[in-house]
C-alpha atoms as a PDB file:
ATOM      1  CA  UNK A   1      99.786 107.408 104.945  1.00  0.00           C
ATOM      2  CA  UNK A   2     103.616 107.054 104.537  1.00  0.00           C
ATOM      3  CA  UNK A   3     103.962 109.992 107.049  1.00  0.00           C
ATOM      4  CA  UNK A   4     101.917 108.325 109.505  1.00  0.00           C
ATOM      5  CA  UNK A   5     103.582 104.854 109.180  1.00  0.00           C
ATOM      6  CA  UNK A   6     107.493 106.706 109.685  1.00  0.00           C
ATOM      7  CA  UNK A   7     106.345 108.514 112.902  1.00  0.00           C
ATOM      8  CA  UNK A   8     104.077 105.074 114.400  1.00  0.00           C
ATOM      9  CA  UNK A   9     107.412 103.523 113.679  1.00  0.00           C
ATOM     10  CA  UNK A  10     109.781 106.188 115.291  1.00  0.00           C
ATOM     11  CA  UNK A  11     107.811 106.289 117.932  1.00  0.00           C
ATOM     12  CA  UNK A  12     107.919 102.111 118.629  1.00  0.00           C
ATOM     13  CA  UNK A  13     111.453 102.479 118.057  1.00  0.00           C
ATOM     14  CA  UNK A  14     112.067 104.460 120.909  1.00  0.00           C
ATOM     15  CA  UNK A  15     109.703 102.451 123.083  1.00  0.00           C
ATOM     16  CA  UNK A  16     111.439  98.937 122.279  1.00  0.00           C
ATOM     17  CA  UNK A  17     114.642 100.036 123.843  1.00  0.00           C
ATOM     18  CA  UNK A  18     116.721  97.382 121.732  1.00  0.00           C
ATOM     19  CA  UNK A  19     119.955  96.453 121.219  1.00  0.00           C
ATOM     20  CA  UNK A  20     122.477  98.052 119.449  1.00  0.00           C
ATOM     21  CA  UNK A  21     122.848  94.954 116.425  1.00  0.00           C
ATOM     22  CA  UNK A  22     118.643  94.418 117.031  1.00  0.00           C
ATOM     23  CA  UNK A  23     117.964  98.442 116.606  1.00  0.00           C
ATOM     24  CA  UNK A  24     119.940  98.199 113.355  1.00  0.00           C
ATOM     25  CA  UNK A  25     118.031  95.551 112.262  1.00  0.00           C
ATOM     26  CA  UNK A  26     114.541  97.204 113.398  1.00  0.00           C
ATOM     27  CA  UNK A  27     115.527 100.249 111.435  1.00  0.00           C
ATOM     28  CA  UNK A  28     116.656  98.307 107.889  1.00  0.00           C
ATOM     29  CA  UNK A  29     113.470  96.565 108.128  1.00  0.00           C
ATOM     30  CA  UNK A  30     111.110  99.289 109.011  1.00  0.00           C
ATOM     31  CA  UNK A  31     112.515 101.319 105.794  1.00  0.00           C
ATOM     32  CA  UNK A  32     112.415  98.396 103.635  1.00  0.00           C
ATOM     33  CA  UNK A  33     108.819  97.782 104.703  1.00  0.00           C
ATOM     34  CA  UNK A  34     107.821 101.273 103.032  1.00  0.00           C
ATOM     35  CA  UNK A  35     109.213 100.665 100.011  1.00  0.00           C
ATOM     36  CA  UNK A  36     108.581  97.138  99.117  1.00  0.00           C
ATOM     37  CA  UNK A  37     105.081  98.075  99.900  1.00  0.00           C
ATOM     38  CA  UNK A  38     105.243 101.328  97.650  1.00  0.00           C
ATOM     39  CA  UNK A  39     107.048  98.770  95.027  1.00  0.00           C
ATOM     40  CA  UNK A  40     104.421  96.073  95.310  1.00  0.00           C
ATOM     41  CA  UNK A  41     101.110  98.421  95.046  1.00  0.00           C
ATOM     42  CA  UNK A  42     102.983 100.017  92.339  1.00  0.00           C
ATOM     43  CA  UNK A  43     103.976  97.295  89.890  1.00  0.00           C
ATOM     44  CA  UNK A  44     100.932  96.031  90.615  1.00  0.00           C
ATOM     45  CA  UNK A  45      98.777  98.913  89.497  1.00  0.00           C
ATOM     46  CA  UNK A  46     101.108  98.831  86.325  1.00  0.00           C
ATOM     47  CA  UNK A  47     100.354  95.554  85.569  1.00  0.00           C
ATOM     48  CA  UNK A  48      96.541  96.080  86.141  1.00  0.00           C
ATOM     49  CA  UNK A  49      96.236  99.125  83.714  1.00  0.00           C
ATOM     50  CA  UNK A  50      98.824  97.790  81.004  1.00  0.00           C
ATOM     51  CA  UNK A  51      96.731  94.531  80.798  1.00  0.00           C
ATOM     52  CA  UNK A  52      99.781  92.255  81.557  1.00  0.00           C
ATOM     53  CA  UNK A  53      98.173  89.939  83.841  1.00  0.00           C
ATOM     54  CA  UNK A  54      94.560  89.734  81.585  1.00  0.00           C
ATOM     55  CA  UNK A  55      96.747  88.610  78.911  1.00  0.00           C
ATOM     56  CA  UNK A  56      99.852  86.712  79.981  1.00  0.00           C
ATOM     57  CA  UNK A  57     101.474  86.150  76.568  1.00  0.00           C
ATOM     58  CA  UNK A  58     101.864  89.839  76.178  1.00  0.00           C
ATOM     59  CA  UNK A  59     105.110  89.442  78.279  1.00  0.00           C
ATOM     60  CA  UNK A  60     106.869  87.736  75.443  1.00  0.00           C
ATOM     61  CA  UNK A  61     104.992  89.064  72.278  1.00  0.00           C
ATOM     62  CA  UNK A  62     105.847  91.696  70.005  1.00  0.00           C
ATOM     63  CA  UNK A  63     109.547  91.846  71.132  1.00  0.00           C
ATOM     64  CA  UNK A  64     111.255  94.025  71.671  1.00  0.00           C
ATOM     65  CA  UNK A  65     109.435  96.249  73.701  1.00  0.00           C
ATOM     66  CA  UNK A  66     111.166  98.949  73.176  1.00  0.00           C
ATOM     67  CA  UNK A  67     108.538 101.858  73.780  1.00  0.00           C
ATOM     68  CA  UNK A  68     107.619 101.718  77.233  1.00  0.00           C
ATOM     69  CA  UNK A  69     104.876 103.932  78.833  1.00  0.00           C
ATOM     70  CA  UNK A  70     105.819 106.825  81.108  1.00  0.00           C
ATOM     71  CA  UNK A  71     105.049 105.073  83.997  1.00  0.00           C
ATOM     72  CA  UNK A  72     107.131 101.747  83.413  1.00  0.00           C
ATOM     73  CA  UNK A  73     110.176 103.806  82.517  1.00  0.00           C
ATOM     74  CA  UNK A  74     109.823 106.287  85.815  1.00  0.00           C
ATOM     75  CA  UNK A  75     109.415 103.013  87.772  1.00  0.00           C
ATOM     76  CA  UNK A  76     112.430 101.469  86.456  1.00  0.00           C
ATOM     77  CA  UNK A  77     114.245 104.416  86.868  1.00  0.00           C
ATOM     78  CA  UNK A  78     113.079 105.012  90.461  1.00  0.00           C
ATOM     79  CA  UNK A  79     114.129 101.213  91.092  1.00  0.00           C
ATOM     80  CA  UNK A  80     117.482 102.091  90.072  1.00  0.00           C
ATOM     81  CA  UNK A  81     117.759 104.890  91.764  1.00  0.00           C
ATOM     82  CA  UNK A  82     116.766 103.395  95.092  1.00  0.00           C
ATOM     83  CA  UNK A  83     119.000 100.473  95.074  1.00  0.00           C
ATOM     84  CA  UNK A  84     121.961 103.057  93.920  1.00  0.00           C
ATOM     85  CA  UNK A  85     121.499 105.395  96.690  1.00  0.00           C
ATOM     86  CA  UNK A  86     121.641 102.544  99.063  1.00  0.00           C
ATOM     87  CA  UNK A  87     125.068 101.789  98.510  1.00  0.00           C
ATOM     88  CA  UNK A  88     126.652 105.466  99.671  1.00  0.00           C
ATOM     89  CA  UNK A  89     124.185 105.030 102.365  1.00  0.00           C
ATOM     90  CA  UNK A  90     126.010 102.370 103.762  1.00  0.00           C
ATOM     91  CA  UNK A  91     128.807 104.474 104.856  1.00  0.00           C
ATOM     92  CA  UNK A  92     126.192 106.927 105.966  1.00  0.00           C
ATOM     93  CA  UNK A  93     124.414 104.905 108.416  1.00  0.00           C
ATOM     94  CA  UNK A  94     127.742 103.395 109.829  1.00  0.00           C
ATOM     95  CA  UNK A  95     126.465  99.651 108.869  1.00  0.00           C
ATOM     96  CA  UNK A  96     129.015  96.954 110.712  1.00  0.00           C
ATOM     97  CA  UNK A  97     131.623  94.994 108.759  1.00  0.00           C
ATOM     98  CA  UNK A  98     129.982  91.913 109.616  1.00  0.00           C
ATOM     99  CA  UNK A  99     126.537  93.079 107.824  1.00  0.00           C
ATOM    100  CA  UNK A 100     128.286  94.863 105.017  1.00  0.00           C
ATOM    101  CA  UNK A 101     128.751  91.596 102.947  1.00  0.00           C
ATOM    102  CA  UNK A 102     125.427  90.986 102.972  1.00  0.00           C
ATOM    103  CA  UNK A 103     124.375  94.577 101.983  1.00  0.00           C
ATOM    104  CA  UNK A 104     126.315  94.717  99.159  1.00  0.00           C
ATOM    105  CA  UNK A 105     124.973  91.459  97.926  1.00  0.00           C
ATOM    106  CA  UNK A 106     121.541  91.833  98.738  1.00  0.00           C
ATOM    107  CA  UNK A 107     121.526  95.815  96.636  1.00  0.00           C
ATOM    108  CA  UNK A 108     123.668  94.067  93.895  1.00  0.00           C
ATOM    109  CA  UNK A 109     121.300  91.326  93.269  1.00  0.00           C
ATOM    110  CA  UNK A 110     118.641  94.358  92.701  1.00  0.00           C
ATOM    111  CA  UNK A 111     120.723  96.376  90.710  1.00  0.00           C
ATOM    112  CA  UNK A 112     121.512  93.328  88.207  1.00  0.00           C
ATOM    113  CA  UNK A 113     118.333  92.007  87.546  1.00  0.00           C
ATOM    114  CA  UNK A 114     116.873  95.536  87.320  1.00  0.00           C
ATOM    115  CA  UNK A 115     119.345  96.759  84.746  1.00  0.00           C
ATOM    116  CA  UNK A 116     119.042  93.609  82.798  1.00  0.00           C
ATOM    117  CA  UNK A 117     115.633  93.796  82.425  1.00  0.00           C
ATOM    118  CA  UNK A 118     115.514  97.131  81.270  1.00  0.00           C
ATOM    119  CA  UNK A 119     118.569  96.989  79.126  1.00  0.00           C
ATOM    120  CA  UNK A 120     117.389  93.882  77.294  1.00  0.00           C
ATOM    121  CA  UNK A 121     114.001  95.145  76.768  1.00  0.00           C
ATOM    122  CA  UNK A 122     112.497  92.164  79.103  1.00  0.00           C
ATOM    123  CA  UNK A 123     110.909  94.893  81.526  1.00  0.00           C
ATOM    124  CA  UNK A 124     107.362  93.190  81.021  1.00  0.00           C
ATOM    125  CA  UNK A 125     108.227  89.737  82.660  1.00  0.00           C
ATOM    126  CA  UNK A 126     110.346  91.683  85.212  1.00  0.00           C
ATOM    127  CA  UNK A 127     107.381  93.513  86.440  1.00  0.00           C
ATOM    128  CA  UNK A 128     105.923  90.536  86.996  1.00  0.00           C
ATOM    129  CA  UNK A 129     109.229  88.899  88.662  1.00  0.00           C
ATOM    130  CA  UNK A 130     109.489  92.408  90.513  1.00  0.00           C
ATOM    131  CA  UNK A 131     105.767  92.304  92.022  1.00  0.00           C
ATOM    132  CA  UNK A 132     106.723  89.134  93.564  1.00  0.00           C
ATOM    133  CA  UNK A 133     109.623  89.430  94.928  1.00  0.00           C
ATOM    134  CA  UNK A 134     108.657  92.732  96.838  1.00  0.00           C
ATOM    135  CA  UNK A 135     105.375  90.917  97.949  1.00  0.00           C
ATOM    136  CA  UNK A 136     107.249  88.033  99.508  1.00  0.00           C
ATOM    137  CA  UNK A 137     110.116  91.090 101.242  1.00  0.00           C
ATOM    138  CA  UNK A 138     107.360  93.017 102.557  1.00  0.00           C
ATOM    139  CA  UNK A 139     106.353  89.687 104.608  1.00  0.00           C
ATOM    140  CA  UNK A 140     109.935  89.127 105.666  1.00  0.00           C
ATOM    141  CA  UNK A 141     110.294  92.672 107.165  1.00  0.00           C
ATOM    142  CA  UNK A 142     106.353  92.990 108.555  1.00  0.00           C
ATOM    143  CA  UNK A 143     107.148  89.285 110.275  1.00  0.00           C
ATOM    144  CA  UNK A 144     110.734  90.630 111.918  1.00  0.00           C
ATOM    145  CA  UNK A 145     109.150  93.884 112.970  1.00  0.00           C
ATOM    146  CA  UNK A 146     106.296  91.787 115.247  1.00  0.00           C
ATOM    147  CA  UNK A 147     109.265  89.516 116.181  1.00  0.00           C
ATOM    148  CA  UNK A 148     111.434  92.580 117.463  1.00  0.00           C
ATOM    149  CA  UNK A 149     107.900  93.908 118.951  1.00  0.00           C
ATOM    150  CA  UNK A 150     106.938  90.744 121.129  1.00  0.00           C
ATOM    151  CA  UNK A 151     109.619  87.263 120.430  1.00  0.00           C
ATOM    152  CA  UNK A 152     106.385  85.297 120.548  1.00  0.00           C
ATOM    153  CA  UNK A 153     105.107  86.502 117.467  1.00  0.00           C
ATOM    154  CA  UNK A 154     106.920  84.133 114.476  1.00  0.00           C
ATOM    155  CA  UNK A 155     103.655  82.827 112.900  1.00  0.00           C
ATOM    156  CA  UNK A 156     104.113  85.378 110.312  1.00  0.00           C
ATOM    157  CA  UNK A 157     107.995  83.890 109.463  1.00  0.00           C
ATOM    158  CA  UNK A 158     106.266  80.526 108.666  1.00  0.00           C
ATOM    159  CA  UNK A 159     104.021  82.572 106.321  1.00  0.00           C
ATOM    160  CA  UNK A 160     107.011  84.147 104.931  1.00  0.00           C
ATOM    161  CA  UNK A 161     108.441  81.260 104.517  1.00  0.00           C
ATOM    162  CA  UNK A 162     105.501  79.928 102.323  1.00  0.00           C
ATOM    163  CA  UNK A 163     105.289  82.730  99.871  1.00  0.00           C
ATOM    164  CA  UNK A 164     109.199  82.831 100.226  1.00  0.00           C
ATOM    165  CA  UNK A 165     109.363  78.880  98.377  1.00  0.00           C
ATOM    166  CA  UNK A 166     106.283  80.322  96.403  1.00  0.00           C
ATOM    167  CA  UNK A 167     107.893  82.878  94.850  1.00  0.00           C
ATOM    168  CA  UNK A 168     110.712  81.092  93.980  1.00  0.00           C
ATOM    169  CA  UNK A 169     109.094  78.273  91.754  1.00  0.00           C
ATOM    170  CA  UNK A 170     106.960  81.251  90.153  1.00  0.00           C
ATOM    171  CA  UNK A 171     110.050  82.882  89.167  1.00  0.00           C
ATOM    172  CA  UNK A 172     111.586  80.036  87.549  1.00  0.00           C
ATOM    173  CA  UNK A 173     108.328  79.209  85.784  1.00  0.00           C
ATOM    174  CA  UNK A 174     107.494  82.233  84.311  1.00  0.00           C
ATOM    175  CA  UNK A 175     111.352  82.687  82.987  1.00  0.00           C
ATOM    176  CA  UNK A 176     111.052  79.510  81.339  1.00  0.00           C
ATOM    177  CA  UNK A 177     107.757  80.102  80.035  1.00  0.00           C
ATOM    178  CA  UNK A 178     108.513  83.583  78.377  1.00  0.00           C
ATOM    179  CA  UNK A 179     112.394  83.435  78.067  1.00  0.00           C
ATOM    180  CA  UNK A 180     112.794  79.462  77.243  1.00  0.00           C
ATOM    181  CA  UNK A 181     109.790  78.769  75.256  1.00  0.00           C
ATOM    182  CA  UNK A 182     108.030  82.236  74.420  1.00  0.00           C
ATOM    183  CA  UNK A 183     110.762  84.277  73.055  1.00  0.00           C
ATOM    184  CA  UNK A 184     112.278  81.016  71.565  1.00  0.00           C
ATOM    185  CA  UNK A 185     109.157  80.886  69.325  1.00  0.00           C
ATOM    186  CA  UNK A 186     109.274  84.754  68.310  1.00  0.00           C
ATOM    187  CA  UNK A 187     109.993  85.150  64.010  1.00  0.00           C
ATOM    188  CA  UNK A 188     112.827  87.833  64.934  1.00  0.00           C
ATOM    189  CA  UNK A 189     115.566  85.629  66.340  1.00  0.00           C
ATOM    190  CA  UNK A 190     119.400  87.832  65.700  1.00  0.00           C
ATOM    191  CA  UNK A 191     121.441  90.549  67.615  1.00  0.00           C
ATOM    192  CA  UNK A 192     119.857  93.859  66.293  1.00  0.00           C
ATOM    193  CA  UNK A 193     121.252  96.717  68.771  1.00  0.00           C
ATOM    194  CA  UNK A 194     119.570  99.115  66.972  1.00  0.00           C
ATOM    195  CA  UNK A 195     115.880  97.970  66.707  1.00  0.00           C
ATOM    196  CA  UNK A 196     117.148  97.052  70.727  1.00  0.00           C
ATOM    197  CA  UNK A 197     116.428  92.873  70.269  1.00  0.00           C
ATOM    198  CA  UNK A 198     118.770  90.792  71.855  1.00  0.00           C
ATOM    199  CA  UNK A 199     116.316  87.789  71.305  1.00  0.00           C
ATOM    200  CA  UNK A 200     119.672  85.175  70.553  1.00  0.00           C
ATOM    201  CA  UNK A 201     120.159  81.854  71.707  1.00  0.00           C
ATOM    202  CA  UNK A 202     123.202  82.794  74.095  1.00  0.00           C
ATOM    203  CA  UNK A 203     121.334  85.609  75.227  1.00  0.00           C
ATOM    204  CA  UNK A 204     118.496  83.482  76.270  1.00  0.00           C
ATOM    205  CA  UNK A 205     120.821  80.687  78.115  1.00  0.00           C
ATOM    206  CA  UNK A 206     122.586  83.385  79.915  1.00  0.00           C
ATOM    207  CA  UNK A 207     119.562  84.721  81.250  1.00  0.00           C
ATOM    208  CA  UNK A 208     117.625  82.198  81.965  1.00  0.00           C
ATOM    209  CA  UNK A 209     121.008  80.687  83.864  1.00  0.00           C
ATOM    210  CA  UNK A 210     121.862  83.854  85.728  1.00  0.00           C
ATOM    211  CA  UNK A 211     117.643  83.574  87.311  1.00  0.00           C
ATOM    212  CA  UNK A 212     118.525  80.231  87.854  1.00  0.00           C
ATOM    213  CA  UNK A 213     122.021  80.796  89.724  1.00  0.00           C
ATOM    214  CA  UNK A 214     119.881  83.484  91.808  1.00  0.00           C
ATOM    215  CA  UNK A 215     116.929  81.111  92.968  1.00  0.00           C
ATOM    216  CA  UNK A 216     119.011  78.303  93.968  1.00  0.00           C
ATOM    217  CA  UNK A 217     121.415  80.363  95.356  1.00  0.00           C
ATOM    218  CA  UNK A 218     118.424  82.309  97.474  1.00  0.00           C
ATOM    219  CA  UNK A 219     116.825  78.522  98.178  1.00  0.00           C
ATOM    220  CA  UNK A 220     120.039  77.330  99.599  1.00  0.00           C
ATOM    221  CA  UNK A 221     120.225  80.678 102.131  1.00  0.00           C
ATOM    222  CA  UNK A 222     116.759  80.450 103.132  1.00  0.00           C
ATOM    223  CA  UNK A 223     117.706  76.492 103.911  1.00  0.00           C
ATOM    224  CA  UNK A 224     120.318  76.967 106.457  1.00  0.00           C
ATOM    225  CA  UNK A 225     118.141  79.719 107.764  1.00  0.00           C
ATOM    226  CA  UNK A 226     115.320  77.471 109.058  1.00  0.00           C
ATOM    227  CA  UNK A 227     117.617  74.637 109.595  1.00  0.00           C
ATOM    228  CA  UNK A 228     119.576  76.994 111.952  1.00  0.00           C
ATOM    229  CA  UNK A 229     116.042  77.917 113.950  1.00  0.00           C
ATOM    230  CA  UNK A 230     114.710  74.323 113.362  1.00  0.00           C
ATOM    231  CA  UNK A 231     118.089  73.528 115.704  1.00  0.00           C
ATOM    232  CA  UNK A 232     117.927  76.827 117.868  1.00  0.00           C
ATOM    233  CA  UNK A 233     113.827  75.207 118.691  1.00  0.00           C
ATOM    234  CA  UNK A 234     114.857  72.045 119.914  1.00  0.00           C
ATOM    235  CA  UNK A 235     117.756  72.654 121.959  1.00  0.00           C
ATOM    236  CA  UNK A 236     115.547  75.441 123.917  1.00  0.00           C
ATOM    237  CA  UNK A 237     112.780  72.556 123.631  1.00  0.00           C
ATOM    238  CA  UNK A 238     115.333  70.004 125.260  1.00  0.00           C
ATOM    239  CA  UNK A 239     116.678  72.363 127.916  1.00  0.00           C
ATOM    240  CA  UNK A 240     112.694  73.192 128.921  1.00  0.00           C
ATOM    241  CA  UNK A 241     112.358  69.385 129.458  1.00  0.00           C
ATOM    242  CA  UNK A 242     115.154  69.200 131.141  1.00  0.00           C
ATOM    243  CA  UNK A 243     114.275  71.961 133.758  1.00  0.00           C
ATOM    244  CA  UNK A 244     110.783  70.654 134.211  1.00  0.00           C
ATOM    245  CA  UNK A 245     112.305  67.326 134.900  1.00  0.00           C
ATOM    246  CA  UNK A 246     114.989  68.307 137.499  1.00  0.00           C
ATOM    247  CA  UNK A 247     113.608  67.124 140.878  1.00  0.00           C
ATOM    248  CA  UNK A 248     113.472  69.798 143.817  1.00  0.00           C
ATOM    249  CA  UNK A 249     116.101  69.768 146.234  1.00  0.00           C
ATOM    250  CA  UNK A 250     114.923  68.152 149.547  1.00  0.00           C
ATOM    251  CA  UNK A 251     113.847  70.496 152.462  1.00  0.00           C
ATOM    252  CA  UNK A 252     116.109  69.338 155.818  1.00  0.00           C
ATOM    253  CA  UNK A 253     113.795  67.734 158.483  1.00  0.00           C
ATOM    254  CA  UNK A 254     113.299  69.645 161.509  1.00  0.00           C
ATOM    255  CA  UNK A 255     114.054  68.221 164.709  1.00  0.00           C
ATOM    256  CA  UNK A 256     110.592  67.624 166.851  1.00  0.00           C
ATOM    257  CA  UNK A 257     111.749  69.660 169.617  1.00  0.00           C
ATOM    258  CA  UNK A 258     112.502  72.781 166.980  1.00  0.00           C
ATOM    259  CA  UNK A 259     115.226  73.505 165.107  1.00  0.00           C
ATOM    260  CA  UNK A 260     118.785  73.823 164.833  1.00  0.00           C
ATOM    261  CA  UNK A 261     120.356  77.930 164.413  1.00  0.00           C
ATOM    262  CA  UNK A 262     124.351  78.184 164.571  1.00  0.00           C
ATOM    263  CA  UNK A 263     124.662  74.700 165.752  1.00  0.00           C
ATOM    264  CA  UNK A 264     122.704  75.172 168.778  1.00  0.00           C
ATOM    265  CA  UNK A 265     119.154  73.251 168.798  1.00  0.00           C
ATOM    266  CA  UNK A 266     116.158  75.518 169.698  1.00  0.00           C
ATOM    267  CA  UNK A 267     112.499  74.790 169.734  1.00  0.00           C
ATOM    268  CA  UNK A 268     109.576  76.851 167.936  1.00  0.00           C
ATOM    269  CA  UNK A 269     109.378  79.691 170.237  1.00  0.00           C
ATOM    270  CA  UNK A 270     112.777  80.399 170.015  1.00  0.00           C
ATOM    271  CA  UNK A 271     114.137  79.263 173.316  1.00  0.00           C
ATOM    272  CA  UNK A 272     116.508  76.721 173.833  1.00  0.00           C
ATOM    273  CA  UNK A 273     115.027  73.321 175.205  1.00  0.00           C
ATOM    274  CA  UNK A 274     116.304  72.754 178.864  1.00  0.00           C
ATOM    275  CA  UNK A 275     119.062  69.561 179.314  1.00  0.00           C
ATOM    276  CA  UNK A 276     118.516  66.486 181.126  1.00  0.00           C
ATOM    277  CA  UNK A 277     120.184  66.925 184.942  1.00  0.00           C
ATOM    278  CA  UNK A 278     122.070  63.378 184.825  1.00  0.00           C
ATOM    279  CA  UNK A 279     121.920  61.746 188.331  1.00  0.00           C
ATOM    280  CA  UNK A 280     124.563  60.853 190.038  1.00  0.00           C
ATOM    281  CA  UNK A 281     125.560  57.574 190.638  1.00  0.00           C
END
């Protein structure tokens, strides 16, 4: 299936004939549409068979979870991978300074979270928070691959832009409710690198503040983004108006005997119209 997808996509790649910045753009999002989906059907299959989403207080109970099934340790460690491989790949793929900035933070922001989640033993609720967030990138990269396809397609960003808001009130929800008032609750509250618990009060705040920091911070881009094509809509919708409105220049009014050609005055078949013999007086 994967196969398939990569050569469909090569092959509308080469039929688009884009621009330089636009092909750049069509080729980060057509990659990062296979793997959030990959990501997505496979967090969510891990939260299926480990009975994380049957029972929602498992995220927080029994901590630390220390022992982790194969499969949640090869996904964290694929994760990892991924996002680390992206940064040499930046020099690879020539990326421009301009879009460079916003690489870095964008594989940063992965590589954080990720790390911390495995690090402090919190990788249950970050399967959760990971299943989201690659849900609500798949839609972001599906919606600007129709928009590079055909500009008239951007229905799907105002779906995106649903689950976008969606995902970040989930996030902050389920934080609080397993970091803020779950763990907070837990008998084993103390610094115990060995046993791997970190369940401490600073710990907690600097957590729950860092996913805090991230979601507003995210909020406030996505924001200006649809205040920027909120503006970009109405000035094309006022320039429309104003080109529908513009009255028609006036056609000149031809003469009844014809017409005038190089300052001479001819009639409809072409010839000139004979002159008036004056009479003498």
């Amino acid at each position: 299936v994967i196969v398939s997808i990569i050569n469909h996509y090569v092959i509308l790649n080469r039929r688009l004939h884009l621009s330089k910045s636009k092909n750049t753009k069509f080729n980060e999002s057509g990659q990062l549409c296979v793997f959030h989906l990959v990501s997505s059907v496979w967090s969510f299959y891990i939260l299926i068979t480990e009975g994380y989403l049957l029972h929602p207080s498992s995220l927080w109970e029994n901590y630390p979870h220390v022992h982790l099934r194969f499969q949640v340790k090869f996904f964290y460690l694929t994760q990892l991978a991924y996002w680390l491989h992206a940064l040499p790949e930046l020099y690879f793929q020539k990326v421009r300074k301009e879009e460079i900035s916003r690489q870095l933070q964008y594989i940063c922001l992965y590589l954080l979270h990720i790390a911390a989640a495995y690090l402090l033993n919190l990788s249950r609720v970050g399967l959760v928070l990971f299943f989201l967030q690659y849900v609500s990138e798949l839609g972001f990269h599906i919606a600007r691959l129709l928009y590079f396809t055909d500009e008239n397609h951007q229905k799907m960003f105002d779906l995106w832009a649903v689950s976008f808001v969606f995902t970040r009130m989930a996030t902050l929800t389920l934080m609080f409710l397993a970091v803020g008032f779950g763990l907070a609750r837990a008998e084993n509250q103390g610094l115990d690198l060995e046993m791997g618990n970190f369940n401490t009060v600073l710990i907690r705040m600097t957590v729950l503040l860092l996913v805090c920091l991230t979601q507003s911070w995210l909020l406030w881009k996505f924001i200006r983004f649809q205040l920027r094509r909120w503006r970009e809509f109405r000035h094309e919708q006022a320039v429309r108006k104003k080109a529908a409105t513009k009255q028609p220049l006036r056609p000149l009014k031809r003469d009844s005997l014809g017409h005038h050609e190089n300052g001479v005055l001819k009639a409809e078949n072409g010839a000139s119209p004979r002159t008036k013999k004056l009479k003498s007086p």
